[in-house]
PDB file of N, CA and C in Angstrom:
ATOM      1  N   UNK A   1      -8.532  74.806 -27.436  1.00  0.00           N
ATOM      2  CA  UNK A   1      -8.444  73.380 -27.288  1.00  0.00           C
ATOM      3  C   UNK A   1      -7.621  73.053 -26.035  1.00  0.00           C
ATOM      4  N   UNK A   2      -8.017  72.275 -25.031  1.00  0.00           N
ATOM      5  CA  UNK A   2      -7.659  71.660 -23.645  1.00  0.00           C
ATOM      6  C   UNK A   2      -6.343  70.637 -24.128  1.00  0.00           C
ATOM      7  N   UNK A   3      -5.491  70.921 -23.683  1.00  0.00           N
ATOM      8  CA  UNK A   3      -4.562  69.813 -23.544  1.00  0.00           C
ATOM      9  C   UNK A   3      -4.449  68.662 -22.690  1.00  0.00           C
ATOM     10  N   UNK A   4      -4.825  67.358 -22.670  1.00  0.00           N
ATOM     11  CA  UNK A   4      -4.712  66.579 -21.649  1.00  0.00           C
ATOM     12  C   UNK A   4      -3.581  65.981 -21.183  1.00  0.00           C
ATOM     13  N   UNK A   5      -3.192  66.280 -19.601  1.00  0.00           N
ATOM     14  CA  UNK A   5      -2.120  66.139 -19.181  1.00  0.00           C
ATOM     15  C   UNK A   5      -1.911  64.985 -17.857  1.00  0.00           C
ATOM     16  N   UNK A   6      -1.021  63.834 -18.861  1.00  0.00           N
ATOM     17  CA  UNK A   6      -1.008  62.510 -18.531  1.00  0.00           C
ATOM     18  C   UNK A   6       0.167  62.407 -17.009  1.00  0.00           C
ATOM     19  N   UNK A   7      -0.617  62.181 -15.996  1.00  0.00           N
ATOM     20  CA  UNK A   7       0.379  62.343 -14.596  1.00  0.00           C
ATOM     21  C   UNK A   7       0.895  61.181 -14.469  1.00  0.00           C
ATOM     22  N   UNK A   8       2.373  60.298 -14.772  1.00  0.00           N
ATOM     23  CA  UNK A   8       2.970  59.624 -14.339  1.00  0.00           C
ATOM     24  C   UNK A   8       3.048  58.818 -13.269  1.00  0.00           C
ATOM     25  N   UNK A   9       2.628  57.298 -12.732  1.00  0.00           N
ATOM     26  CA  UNK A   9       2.429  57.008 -11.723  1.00  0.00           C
ATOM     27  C   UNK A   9       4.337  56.830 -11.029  1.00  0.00           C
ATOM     28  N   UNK A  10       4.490  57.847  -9.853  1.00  0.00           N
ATOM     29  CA  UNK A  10       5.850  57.175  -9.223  1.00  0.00           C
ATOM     30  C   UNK A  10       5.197  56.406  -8.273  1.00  0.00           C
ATOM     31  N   UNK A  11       6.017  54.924  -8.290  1.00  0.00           N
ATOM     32  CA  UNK A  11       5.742  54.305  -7.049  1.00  0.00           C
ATOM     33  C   UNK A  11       6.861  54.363  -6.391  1.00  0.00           C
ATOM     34  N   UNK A  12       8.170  55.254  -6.862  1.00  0.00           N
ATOM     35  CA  UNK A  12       8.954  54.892  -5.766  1.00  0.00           C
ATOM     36  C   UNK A  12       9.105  56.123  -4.116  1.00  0.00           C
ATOM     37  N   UNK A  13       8.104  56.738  -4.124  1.00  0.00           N
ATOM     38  CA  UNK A  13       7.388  56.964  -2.635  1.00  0.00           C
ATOM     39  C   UNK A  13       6.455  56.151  -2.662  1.00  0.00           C
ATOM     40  N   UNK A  14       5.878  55.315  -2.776  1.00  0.00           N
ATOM     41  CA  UNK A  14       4.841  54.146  -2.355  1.00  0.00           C
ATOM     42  C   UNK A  14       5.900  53.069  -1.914  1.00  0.00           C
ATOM     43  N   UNK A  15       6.677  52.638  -2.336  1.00  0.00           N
ATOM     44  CA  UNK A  15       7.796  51.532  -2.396  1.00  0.00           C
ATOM     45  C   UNK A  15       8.296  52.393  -0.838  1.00  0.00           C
ATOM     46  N   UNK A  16       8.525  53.573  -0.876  1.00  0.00           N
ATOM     47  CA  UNK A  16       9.665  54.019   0.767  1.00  0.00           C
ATOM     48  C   UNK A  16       8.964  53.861   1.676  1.00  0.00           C
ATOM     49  N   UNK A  17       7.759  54.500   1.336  1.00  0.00           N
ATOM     50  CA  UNK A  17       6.486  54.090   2.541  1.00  0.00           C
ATOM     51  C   UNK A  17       6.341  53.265   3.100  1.00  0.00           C
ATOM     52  N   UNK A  18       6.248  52.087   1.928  1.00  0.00           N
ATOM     53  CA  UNK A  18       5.867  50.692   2.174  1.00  0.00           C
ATOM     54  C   UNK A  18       6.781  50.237   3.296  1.00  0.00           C
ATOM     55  N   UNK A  19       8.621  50.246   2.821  1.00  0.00           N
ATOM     56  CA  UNK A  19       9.246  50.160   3.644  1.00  0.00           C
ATOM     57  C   UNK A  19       9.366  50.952   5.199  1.00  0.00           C
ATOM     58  N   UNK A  20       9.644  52.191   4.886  1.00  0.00           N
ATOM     59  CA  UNK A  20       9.614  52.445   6.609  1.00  0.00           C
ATOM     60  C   UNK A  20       8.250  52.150   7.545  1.00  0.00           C
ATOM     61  N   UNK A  21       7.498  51.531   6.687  1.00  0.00           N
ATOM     62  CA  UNK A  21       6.210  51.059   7.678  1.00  0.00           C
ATOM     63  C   UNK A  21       6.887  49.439   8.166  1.00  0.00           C
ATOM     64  N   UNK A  22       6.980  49.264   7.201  1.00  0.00           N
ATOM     65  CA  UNK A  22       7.699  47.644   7.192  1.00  0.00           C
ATOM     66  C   UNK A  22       8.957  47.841   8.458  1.00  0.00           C
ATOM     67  N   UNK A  23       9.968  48.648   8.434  1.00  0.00           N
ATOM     68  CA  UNK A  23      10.689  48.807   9.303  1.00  0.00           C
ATOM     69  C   UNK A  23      10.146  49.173  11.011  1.00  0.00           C
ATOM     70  N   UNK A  24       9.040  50.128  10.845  1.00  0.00           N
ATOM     71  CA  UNK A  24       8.817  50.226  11.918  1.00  0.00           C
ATOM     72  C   UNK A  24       8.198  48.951  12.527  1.00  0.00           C
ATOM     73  N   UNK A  25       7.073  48.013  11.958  1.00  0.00           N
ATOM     74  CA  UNK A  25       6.520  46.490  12.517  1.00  0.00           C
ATOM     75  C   UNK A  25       7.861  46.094  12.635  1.00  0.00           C
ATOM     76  N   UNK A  26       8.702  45.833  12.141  1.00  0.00           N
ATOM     77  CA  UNK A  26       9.775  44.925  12.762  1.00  0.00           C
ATOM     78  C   UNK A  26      10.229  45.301  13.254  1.00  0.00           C
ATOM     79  N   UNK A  27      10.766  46.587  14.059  1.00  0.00           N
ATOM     80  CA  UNK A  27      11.447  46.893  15.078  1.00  0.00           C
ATOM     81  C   UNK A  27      10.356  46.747  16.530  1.00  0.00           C
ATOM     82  N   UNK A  28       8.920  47.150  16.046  1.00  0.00           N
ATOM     83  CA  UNK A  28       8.152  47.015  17.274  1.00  0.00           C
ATOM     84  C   UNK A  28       7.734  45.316  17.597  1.00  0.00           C
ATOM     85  N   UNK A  29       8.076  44.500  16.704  1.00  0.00           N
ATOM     86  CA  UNK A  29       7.881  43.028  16.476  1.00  0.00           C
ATOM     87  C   UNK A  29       8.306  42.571  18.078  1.00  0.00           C
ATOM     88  N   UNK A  30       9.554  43.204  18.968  1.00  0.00           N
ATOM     89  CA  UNK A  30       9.893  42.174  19.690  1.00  0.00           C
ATOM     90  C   UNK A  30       9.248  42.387  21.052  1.00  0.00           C
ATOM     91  N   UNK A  31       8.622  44.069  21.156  1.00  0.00           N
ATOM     92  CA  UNK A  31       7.464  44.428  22.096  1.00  0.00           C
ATOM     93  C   UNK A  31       6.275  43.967  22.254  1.00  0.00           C
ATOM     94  N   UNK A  32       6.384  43.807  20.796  1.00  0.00           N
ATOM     95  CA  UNK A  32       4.353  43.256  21.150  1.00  0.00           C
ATOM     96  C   UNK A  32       4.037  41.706  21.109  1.00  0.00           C
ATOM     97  N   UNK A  33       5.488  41.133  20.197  1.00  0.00           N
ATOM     98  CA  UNK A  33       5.123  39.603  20.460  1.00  0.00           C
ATOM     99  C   UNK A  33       5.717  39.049  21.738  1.00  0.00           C
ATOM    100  N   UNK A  34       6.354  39.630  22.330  1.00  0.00           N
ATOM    101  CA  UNK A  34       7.570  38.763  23.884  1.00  0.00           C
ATOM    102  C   UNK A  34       7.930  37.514  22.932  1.00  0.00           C
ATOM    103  N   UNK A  35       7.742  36.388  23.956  1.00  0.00           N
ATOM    104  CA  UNK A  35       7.739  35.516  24.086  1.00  0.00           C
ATOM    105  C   UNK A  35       7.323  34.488  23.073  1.00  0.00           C
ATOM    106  N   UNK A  36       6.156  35.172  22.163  1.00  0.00           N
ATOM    107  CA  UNK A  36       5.755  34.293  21.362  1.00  0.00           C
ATOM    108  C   UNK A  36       6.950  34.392  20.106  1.00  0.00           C
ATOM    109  N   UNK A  37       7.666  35.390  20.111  1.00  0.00           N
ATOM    110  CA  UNK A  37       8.410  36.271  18.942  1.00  0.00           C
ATOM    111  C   UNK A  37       9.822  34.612  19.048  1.00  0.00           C
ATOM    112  N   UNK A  38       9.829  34.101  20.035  1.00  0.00           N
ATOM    113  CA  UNK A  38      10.827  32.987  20.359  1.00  0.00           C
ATOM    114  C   UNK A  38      10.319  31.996  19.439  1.00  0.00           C
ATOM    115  N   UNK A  39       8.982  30.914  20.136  1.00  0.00           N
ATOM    116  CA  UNK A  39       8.290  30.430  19.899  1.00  0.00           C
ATOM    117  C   UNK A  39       7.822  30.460  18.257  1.00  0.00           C
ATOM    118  N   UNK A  40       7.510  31.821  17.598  1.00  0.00           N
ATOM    119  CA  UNK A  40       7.482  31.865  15.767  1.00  0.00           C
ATOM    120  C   UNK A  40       9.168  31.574  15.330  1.00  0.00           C
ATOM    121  N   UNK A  41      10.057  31.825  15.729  1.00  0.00           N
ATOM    122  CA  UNK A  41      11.503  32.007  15.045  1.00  0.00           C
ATOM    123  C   UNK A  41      11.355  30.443  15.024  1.00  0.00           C
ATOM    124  N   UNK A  42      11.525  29.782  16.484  1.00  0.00           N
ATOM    125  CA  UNK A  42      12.309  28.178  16.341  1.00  0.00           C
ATOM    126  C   UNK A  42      11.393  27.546  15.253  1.00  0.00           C
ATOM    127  N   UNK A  43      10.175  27.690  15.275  1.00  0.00           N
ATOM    128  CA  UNK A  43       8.783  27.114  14.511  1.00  0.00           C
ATOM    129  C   UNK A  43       9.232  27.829  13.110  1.00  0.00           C
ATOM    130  N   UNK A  44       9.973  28.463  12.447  1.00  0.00           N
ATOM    131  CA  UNK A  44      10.417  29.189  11.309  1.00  0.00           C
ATOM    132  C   UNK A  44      11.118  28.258  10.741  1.00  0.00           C
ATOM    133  N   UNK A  45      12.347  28.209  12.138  1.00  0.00           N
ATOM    134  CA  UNK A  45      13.820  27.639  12.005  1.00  0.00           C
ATOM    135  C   UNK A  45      13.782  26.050  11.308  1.00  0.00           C
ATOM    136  N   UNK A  46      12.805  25.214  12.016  1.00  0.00           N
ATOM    137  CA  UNK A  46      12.467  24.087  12.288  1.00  0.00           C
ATOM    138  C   UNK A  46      11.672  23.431  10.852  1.00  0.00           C
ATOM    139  N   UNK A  47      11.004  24.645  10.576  1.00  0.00           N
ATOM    140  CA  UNK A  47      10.226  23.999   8.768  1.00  0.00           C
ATOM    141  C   UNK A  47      11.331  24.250   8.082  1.00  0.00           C
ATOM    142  N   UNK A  48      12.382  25.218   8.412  1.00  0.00           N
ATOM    143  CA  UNK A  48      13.416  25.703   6.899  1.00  0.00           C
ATOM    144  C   UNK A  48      14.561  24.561   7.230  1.00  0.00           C
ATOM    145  N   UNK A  49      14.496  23.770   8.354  1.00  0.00           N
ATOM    146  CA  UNK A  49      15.461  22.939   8.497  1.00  0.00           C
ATOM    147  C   UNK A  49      14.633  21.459   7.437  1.00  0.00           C
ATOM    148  N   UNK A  50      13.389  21.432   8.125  1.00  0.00           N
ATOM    149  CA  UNK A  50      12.846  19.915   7.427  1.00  0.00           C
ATOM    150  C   UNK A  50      12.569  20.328   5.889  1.00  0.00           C
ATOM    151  N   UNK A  51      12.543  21.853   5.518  1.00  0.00           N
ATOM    152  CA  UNK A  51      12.538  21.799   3.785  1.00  0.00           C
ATOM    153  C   UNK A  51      13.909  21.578   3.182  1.00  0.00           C
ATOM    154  N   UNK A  52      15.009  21.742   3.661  1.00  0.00           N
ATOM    155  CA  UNK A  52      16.143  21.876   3.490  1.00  0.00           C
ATOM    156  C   UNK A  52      16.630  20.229   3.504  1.00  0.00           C
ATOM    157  N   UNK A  53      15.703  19.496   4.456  1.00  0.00           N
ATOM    158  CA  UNK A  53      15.890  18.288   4.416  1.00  0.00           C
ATOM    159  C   UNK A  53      15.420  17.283   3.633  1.00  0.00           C
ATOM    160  N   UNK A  54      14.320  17.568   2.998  1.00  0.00           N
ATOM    161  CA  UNK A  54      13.647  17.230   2.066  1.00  0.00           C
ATOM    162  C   UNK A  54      14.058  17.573   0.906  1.00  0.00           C
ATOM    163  N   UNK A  55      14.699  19.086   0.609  1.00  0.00           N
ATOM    164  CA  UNK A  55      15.200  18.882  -0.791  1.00  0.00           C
ATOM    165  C   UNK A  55      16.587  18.164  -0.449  1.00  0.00           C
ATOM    166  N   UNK A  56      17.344  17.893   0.506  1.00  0.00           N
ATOM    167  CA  UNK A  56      18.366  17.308  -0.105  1.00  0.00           C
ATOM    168  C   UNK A  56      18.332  15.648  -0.568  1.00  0.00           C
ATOM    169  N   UNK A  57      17.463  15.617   0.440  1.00  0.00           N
ATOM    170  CA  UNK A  57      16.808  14.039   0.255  1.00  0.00           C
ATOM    171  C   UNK A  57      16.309  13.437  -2.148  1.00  0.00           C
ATOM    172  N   UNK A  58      15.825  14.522  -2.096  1.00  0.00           N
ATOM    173  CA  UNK A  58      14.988  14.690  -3.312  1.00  0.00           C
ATOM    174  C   UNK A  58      16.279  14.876  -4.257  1.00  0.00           C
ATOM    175  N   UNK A  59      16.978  15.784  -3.950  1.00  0.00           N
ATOM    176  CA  UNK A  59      18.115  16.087  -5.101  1.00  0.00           C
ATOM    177  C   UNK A  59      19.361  14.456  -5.186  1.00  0.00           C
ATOM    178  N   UNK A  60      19.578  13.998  -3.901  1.00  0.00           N
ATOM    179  CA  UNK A  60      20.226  12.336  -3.704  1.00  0.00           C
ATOM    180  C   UNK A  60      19.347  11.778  -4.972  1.00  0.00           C
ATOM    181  N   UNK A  61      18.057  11.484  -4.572  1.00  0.00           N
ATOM    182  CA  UNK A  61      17.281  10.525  -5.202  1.00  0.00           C
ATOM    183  C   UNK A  61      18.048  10.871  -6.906  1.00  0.00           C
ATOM    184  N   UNK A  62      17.766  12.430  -7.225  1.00  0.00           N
ATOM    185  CA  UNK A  62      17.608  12.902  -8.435  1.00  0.00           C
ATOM    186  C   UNK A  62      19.144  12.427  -9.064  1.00  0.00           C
ATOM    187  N   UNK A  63      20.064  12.545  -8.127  1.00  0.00           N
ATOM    188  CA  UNK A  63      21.434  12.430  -8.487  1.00  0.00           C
ATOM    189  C   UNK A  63      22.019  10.992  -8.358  1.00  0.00           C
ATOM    190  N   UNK A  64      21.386  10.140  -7.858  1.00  0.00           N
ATOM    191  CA  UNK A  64      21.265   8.914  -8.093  1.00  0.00           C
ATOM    192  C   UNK A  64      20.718   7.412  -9.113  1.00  0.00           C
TER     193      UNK A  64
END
C-alpha cells in the first residue's frame, strides 16, 4: 500500500523573492524613470495632501 505524501506549501521563499525583486525595481526606479520619477512623487505628494484635506474637512463636519 502507497502512502500519500502531502508537500506543504512554504510561501515564505515566494514572499523573499517577491521582495528582493521588489527591491531591485525600486532601486532601478530612479534610472529608468529620470525625470518623470520627480514629476510621479509631487503628483503622489499632491493627492495625499488633497486626501488628507478632505478627510479633515469631513471629520470637522463629523465633529461638529
Amino acid at each position: 500500500m502507497k502512502k500519500l505524501v502531502v508537500k506543504k506549501f512554504d510561501a515564505s521563499t515566494l514572499i523573499s523573492n517577491l521582495l528582493i525583486v521588489a527591491a531591485a525595481v525600486a532601486a532601478s526606479a530612479p534610472m529608468l524613470l529620470g525625470e518623470r520619477l520627480v514629476l510621479i512623487a509631487s503628483g503622489a505628494v499632491r493627492q495625499g495632501a488633497i486626501l488628507l484635506q478632505e478627510f479633515s474637512v469631513s471629520l470637522q463636519k463629523l465633529l461638529s
